[in-house]
C-alpha atoms as a PDB file:
ATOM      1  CA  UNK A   1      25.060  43.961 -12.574  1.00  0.00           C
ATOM      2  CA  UNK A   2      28.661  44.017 -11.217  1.00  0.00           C
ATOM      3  CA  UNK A   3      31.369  41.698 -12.623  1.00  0.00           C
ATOM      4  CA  UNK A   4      31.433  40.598  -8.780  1.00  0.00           C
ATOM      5  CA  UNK A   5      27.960  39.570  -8.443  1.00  0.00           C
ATOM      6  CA  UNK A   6      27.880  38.246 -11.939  1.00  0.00           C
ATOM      7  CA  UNK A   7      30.993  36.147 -10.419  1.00  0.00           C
ATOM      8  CA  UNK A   8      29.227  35.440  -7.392  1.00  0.00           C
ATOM      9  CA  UNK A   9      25.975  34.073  -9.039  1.00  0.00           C
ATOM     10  CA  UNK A  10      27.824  31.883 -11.253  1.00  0.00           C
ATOM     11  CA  UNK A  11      29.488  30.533  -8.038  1.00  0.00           C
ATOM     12  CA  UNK A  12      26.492  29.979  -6.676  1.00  0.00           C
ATOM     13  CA  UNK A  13      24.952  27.870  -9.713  1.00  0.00           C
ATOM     14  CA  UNK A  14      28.280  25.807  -9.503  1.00  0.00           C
ATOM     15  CA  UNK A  15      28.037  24.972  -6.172  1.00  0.00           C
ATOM     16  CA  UNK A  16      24.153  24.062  -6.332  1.00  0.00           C
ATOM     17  CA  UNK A  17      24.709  21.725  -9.654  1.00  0.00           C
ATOM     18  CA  UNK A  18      27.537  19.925  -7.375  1.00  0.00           C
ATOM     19  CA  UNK A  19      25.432  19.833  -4.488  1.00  0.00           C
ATOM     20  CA  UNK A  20      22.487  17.970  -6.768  1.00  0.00           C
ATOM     21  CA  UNK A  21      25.506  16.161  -8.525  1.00  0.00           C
ATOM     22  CA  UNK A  22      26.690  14.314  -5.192  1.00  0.00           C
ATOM     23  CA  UNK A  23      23.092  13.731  -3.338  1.00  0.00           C
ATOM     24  CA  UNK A  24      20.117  14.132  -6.347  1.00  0.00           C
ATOM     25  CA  UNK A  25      17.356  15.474  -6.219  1.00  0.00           C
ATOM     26  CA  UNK A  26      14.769  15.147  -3.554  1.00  0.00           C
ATOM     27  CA  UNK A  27      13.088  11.518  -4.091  1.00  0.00           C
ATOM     28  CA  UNK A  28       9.463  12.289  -4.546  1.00  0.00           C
ATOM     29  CA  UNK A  29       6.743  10.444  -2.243  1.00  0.00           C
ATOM     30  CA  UNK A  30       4.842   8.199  -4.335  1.00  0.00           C
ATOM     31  CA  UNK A  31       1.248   7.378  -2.809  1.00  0.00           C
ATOM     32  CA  UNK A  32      -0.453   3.642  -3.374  1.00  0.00           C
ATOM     33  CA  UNK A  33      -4.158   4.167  -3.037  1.00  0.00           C
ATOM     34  CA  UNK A  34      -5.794   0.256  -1.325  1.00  0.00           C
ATOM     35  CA  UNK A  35      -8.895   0.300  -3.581  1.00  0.00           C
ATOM     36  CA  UNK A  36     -11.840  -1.222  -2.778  1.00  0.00           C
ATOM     37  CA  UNK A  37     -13.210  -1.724  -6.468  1.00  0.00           C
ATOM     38  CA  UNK A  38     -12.612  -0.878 -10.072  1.00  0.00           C
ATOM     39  CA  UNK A  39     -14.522   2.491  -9.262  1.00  0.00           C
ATOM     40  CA  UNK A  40     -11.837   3.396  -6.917  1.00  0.00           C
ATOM     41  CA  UNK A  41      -9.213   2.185  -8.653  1.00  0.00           C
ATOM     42  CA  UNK A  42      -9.935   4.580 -11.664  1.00  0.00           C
ATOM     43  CA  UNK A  43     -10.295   7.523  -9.450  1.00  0.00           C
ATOM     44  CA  UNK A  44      -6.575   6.526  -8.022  1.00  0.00           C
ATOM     45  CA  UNK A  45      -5.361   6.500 -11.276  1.00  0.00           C
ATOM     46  CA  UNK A  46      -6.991  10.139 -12.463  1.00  0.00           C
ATOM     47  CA  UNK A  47      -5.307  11.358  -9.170  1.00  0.00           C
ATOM     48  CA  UNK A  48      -2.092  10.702  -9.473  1.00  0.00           C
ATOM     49  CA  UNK A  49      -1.184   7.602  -7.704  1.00  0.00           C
ATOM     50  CA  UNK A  50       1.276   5.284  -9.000  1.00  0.00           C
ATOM     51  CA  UNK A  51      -0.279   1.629  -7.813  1.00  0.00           C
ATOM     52  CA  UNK A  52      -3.692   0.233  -6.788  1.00  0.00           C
ATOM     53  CA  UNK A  53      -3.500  -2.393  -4.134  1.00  0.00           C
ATOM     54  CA  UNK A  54      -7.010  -4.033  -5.177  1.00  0.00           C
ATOM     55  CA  UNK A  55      -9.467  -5.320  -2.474  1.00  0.00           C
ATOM     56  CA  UNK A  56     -12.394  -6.118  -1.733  1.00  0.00           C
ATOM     57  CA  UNK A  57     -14.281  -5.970   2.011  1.00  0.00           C
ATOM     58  CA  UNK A  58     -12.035  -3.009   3.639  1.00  0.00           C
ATOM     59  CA  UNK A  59     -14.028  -3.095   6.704  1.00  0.00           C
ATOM     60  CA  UNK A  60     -12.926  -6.750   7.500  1.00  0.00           C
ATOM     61  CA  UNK A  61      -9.170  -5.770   6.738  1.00  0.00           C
ATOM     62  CA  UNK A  62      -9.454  -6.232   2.865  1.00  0.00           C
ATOM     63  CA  UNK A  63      -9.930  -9.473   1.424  1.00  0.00           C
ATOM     64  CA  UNK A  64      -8.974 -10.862  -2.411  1.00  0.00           C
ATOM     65  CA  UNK A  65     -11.197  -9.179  -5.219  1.00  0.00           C
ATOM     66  CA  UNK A  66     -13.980 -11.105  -7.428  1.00  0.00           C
ATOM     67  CA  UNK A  67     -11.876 -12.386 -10.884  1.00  0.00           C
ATOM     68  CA  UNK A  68     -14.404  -9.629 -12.374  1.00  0.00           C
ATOM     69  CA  UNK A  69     -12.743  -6.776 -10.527  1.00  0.00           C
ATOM     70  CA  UNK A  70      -9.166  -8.074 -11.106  1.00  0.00           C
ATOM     71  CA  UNK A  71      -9.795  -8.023 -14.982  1.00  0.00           C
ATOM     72  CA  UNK A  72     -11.752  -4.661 -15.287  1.00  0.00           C
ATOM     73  CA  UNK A  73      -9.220  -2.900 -13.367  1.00  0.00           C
ATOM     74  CA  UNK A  74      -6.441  -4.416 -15.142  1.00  0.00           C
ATOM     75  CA  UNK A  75      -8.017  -3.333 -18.753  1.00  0.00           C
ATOM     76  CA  UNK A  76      -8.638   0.383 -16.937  1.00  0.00           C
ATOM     77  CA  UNK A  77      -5.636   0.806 -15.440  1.00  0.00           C
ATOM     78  CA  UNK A  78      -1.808   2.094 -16.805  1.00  0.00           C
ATOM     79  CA  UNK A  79      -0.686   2.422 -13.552  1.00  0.00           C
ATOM     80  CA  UNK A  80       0.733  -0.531 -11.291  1.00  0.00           C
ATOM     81  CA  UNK A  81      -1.993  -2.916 -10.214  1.00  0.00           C
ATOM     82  CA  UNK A  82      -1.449  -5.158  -7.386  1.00  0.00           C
ATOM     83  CA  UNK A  83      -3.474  -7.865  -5.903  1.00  0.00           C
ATOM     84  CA  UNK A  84      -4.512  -8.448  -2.047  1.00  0.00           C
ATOM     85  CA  UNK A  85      -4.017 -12.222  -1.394  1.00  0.00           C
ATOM     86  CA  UNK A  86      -5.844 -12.482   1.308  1.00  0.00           C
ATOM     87  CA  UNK A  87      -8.952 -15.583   1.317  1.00  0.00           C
ATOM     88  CA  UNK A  88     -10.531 -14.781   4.093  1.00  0.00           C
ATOM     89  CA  UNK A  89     -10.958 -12.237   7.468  1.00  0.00           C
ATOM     90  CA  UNK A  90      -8.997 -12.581  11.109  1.00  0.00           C
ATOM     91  CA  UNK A  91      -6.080 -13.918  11.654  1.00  0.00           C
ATOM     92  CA  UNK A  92      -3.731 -14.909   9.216  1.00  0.00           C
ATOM     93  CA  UNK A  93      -2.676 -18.533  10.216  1.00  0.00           C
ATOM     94  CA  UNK A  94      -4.382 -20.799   7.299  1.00  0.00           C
ATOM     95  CA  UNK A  95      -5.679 -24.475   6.655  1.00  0.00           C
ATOM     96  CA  UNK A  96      -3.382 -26.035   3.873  1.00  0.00           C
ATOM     97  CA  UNK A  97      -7.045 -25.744   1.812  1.00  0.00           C
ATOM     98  CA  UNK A  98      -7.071 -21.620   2.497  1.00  0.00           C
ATOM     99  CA  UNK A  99      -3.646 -21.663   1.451  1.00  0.00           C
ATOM    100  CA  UNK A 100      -4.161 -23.317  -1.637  1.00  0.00           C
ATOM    101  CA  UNK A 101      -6.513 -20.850  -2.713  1.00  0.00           C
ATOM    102  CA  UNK A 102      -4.416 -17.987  -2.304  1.00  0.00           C
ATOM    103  CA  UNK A 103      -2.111 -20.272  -4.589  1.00  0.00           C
ATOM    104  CA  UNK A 104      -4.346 -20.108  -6.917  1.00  0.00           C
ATOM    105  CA  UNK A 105      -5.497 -16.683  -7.043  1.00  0.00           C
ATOM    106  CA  UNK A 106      -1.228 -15.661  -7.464  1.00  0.00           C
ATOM    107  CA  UNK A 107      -2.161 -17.853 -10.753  1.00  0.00           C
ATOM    108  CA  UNK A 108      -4.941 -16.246 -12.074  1.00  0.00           C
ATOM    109  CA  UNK A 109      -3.057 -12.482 -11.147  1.00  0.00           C
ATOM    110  CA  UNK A 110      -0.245 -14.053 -12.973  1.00  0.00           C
ATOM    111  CA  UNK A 111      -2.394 -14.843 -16.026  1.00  0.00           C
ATOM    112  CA  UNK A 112      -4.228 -11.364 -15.682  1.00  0.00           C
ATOM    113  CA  UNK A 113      -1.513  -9.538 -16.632  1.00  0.00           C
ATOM    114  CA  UNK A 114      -1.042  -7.735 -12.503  1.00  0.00           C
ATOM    115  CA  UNK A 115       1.829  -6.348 -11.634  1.00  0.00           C
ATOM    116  CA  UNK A 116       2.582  -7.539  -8.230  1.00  0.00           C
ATOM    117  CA  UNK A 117       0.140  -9.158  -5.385  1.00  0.00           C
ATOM    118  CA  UNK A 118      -0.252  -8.769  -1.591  1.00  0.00           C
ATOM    119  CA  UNK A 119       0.885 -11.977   0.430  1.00  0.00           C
ATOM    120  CA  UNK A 120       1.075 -12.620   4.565  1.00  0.00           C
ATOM    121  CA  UNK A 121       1.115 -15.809   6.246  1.00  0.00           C
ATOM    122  CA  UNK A 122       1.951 -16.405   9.387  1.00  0.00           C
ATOM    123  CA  UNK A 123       3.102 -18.996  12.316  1.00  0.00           C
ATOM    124  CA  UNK A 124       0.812 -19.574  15.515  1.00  0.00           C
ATOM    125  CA  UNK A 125       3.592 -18.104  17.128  1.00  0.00           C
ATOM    126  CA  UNK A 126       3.691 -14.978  15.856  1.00  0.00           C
ATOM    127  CA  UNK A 127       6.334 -15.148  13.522  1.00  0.00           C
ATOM    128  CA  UNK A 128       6.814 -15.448   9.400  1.00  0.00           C
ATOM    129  CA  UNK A 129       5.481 -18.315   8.066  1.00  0.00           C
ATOM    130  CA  UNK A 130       8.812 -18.284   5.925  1.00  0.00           C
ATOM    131  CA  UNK A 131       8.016 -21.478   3.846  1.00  0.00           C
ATOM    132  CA  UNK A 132       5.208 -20.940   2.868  1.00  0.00           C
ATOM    133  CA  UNK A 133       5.694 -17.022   2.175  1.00  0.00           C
ATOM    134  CA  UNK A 134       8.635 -18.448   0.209  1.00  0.00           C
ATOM    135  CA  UNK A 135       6.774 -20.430  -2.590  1.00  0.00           C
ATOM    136  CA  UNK A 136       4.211 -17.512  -3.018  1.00  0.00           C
ATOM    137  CA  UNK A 137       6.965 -15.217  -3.447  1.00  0.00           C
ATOM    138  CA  UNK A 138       9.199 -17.325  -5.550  1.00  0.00           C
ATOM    139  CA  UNK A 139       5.321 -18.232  -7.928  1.00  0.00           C
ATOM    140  CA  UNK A 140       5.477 -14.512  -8.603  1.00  0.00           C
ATOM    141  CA  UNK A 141       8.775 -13.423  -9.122  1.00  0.00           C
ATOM    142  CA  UNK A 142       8.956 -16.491 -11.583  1.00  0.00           C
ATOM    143  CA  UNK A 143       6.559 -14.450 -13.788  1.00  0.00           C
ATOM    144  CA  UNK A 144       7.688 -10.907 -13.116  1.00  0.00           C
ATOM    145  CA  UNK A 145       5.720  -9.830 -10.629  1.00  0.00           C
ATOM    146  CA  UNK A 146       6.190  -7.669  -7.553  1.00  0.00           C
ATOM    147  CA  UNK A 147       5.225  -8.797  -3.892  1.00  0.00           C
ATOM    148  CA  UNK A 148       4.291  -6.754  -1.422  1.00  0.00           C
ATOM    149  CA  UNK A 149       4.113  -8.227   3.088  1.00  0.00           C
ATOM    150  CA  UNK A 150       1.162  -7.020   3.939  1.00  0.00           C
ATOM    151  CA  UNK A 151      -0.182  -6.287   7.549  1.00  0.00           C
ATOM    152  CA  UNK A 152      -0.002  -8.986   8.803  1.00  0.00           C
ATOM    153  CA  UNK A 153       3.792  -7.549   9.505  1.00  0.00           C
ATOM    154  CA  UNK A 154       2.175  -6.065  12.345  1.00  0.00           C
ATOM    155  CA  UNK A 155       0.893  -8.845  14.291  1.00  0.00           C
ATOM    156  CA  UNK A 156       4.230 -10.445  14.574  1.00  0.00           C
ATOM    157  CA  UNK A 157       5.817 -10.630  18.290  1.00  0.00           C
ATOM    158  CA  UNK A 158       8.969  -9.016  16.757  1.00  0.00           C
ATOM    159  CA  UNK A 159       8.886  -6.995  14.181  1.00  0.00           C
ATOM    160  CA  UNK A 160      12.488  -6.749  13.762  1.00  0.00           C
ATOM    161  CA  UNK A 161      13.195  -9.963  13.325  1.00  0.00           C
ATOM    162  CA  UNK A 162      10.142 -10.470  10.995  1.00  0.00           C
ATOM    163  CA  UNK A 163      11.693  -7.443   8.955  1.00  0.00           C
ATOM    164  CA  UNK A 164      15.206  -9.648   8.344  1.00  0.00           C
ATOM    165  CA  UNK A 165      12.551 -12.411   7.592  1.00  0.00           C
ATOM    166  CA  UNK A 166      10.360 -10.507   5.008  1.00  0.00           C
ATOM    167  CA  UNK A 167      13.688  -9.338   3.293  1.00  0.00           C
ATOM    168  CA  UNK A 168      14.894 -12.823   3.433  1.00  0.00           C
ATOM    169  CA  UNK A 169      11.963 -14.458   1.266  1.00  0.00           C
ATOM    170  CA  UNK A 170      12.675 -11.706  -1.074  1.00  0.00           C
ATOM    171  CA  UNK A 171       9.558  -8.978  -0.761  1.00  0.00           C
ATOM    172  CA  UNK A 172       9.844  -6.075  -2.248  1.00  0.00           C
ATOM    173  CA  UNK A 173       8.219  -3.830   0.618  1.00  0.00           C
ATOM    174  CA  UNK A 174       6.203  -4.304   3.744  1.00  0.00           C
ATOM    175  CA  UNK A 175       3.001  -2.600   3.916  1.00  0.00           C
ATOM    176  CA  UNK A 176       3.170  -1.588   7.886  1.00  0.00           C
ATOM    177  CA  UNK A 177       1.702   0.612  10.729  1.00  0.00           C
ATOM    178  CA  UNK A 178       4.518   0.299  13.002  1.00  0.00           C
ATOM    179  CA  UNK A 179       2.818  -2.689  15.436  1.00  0.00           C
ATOM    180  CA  UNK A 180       0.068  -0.403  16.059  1.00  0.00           C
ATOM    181  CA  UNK A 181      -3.436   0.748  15.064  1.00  0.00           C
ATOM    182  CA  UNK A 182      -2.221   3.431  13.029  1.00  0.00           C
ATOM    183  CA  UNK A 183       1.086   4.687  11.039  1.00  0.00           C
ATOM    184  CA  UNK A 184       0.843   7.754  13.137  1.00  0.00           C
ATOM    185  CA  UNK A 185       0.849   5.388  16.459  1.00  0.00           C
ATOM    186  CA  UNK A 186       3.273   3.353  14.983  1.00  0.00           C
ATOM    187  CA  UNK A 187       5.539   6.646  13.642  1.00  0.00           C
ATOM    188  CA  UNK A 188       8.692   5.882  15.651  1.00  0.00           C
ATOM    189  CA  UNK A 189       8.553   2.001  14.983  1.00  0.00           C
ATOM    190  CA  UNK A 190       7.972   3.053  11.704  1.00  0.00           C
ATOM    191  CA  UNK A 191      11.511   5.069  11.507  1.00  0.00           C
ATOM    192  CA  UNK A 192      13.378   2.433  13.162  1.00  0.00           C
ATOM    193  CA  UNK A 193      12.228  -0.245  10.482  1.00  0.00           C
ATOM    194  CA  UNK A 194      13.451   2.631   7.702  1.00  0.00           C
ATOM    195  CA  UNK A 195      16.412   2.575   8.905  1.00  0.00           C
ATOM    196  CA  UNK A 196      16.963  -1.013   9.607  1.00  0.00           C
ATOM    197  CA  UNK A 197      15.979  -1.977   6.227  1.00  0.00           C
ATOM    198  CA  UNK A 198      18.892   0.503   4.931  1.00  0.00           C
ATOM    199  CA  UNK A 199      17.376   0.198   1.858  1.00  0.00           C
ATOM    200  CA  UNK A 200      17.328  -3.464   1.489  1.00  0.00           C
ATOM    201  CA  UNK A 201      13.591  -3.189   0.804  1.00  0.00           C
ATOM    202  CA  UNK A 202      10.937  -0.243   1.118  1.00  0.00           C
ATOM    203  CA  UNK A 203       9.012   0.178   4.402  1.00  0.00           C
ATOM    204  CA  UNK A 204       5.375   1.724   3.513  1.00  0.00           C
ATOM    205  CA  UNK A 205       3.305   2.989   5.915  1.00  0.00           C
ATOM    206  CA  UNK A 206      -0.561   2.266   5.502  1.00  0.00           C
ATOM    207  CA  UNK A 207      -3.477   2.493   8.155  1.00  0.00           C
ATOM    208  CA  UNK A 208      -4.792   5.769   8.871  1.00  0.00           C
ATOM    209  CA  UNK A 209      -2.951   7.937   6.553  1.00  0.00           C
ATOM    210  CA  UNK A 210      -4.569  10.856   5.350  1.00  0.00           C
ATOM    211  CA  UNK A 211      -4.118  14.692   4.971  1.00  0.00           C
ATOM    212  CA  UNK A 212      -3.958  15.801   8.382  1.00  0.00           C
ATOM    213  CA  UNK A 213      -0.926  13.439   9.312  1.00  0.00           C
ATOM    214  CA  UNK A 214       0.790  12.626   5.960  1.00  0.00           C
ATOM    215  CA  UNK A 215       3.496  15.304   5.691  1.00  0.00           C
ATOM    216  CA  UNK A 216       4.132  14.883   9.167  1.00  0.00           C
ATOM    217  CA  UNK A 217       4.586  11.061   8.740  1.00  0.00           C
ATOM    218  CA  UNK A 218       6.641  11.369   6.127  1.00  0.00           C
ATOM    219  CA  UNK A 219       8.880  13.998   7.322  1.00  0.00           C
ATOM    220  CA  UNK A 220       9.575  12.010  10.819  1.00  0.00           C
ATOM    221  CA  UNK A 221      10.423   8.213   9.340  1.00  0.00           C
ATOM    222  CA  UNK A 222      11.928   9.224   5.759  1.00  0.00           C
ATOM    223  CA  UNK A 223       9.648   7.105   3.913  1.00  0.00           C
ATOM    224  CA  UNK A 224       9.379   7.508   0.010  1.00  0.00           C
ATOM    225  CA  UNK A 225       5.965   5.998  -0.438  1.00  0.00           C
ATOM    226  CA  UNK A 226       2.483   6.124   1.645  1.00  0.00           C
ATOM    227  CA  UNK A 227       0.002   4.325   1.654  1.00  0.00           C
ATOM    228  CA  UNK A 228      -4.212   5.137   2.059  1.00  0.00           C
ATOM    229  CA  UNK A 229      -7.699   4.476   0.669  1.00  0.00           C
ATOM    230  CA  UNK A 230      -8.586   8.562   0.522  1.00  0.00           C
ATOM    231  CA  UNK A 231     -12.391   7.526   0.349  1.00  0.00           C
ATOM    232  CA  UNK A 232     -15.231   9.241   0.641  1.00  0.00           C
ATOM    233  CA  UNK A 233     -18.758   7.999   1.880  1.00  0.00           C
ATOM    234  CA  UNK A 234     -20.867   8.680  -1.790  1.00  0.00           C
ATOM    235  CA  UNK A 235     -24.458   8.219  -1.222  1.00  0.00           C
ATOM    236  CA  UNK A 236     -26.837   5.714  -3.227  1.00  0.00           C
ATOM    237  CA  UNK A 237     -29.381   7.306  -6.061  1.00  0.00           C
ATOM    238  CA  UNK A 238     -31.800   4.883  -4.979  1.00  0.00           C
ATOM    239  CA  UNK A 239     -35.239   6.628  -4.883  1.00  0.00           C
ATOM    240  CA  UNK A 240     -37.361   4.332  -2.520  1.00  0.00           C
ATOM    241  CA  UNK A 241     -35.429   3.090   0.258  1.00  0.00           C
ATOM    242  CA  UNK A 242     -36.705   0.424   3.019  1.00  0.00           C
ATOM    243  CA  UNK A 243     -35.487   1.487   6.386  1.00  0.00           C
ATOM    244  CA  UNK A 244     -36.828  -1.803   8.227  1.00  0.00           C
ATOM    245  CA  UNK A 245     -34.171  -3.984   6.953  1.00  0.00           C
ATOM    246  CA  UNK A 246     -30.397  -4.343   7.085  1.00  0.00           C
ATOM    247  CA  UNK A 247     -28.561  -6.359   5.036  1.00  0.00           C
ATOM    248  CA  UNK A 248     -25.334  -6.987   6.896  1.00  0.00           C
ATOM    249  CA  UNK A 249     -24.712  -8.327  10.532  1.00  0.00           C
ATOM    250  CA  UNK A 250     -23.144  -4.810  11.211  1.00  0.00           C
ATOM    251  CA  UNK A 251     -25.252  -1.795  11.732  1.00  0.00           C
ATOM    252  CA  UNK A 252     -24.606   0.755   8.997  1.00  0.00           C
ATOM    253  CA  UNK A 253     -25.825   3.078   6.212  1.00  0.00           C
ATOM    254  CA  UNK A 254     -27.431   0.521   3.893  1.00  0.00           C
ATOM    255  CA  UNK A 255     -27.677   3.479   1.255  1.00  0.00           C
ATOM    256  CA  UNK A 256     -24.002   4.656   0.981  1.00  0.00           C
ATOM    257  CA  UNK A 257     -20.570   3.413  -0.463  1.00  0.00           C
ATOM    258  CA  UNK A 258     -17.311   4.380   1.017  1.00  0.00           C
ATOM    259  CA  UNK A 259     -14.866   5.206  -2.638  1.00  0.00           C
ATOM    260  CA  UNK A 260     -11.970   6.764  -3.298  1.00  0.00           C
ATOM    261  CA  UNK A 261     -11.623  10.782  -3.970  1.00  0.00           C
ATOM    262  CA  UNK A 262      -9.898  11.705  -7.008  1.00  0.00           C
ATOM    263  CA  UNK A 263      -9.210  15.162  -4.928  1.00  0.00           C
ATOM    264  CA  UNK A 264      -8.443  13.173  -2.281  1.00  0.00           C
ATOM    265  CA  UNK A 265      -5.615  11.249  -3.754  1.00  0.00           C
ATOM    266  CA  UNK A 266      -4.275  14.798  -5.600  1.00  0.00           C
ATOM    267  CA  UNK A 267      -4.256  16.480  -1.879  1.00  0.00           C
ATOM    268  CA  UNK A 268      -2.313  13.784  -0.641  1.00  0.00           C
ATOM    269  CA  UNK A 269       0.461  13.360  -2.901  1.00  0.00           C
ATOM    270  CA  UNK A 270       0.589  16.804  -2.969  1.00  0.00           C
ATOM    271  CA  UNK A 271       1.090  17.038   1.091  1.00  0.00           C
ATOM    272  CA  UNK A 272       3.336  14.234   0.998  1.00  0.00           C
ATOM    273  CA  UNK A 273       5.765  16.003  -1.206  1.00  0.00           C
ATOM    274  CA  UNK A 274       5.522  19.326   0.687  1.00  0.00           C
END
């Protein structure tokens, strides 16, 4: 080797080490898996994620896990776990009584040992129910934990001014598809709130993500986390199975539970960071 390109190399080093000195490395896309038991929430963990959002009743929009769940998960789990707060599905305008229950769930999450819950509350008129939001926010904090807007973000009639609102009560990030049915429908919506927020809080985009659309999601609105359930339909080992009865007021597969793919989870964070 020349004592020109030996020069030139070492030039080259210099100017990358300053380059990574003045911007950083690449922030790496985290992924928070929305579990839908301790079963899931495990398989989240072995996959890489870095939080659980723990539900229960996905199909409904998620609703707030059985004590049981909250406690197994929490003994099972070294990554983040976080709460939904959510009492019941629909809408999320609630009776003083509904709201007083999802008081007191923040209190049992609190005495759990979780590290952050799931709030949303809104006005009839489509905007933050800021009060409210405020003394669930200001329960958790009080004890150290995180809090997390969740979708019901997207039902508001503006979401910009419900972003300045969110920020306001002091979330730590809104769990969002844009306004839409999916993040990938909501993409540009999505990029706007990034860089509205200017890093005042993070904007995570949830509904819909999964391999196909992830890289491209993240590459278009600059978000550093994502958001998805990466579940699987894993059939039942029952042996005899009745086929003259259903057990739900929806039509479905009595004999198969949707849970989330350890492989599932890797591919994603992997895509996500590609």
């Amino acid at each position: 080797m020349t004592a020109q390109r030996m020069t030139n190399d070492l030039e080259d080093t210099m100017t990358l080490k300053d380059t990574l000195k003045t911007t950083g490395q690449p922030k790496r896309v985290s992924l928070e898996v929305c579990a839908n038991s301790v079963t899931s929430a495990v398989a989240a963990q072995e996959g890489g994620a870095v939080r659980v959002e723990l539900c229960e009743n996905l199909k409904e929009g998620g609703t707030t896990p059985s004590q049981g769940q909250i406690l197994m998960a929490r003994s099972l789990l070294h990554i983040q776990l976080f709460v939904l707060i959510r009492s019941r599905a629909g809408d999320f305008l609630y009776t003083d009584l509904e709201y007083q229950v999802m008081l007191a769930d923040i209190r049992y999450c609190i005495e759990a040992g979780c590290d952050g819950v799931v709030i949303g509350i809104l006005n009839a008129d489509g905007t933050i129910d800021k009060p409210r939001c405020l003394e669930m926010v200001r329960l958790a904090k009080q004890w150290g934990l995180k809090v997390t807007f969740h979708r019901a973000f997207d039902m508001c009639k503006d979401l910009y001014q419900a972003l300045e609102d969110v920020i306001e009560i002091g979330c730590d990030r809104i769990l969002t598809s844009g306004g839409k049915s999916t993040a990938m429908e909501g993409a540009t919506v999505l990029n706007h709130l990034v860089e509205k927020a200017a890093g005042r809080i993070s904007i995570m985009p949830g509904a819909g993500v999964s391999e196909a659309n992830v890289a491209d999601l993240v590459h278009f609105t600059g978000v550093t986390e994502v958001h998805s359930s990466a579940r699987v339909p894993v059939q039942s080992k029952m042996q005899y199975k009745n086929d003259h009865i259903l057990m739900s007021d929806v039509p479905g597969d009595e004999f198969s539970t949707d849970l989330t793919s350890v492989d599932r989870v890797k591919k994603l964070i992997e895509l996500a960071n590609s």
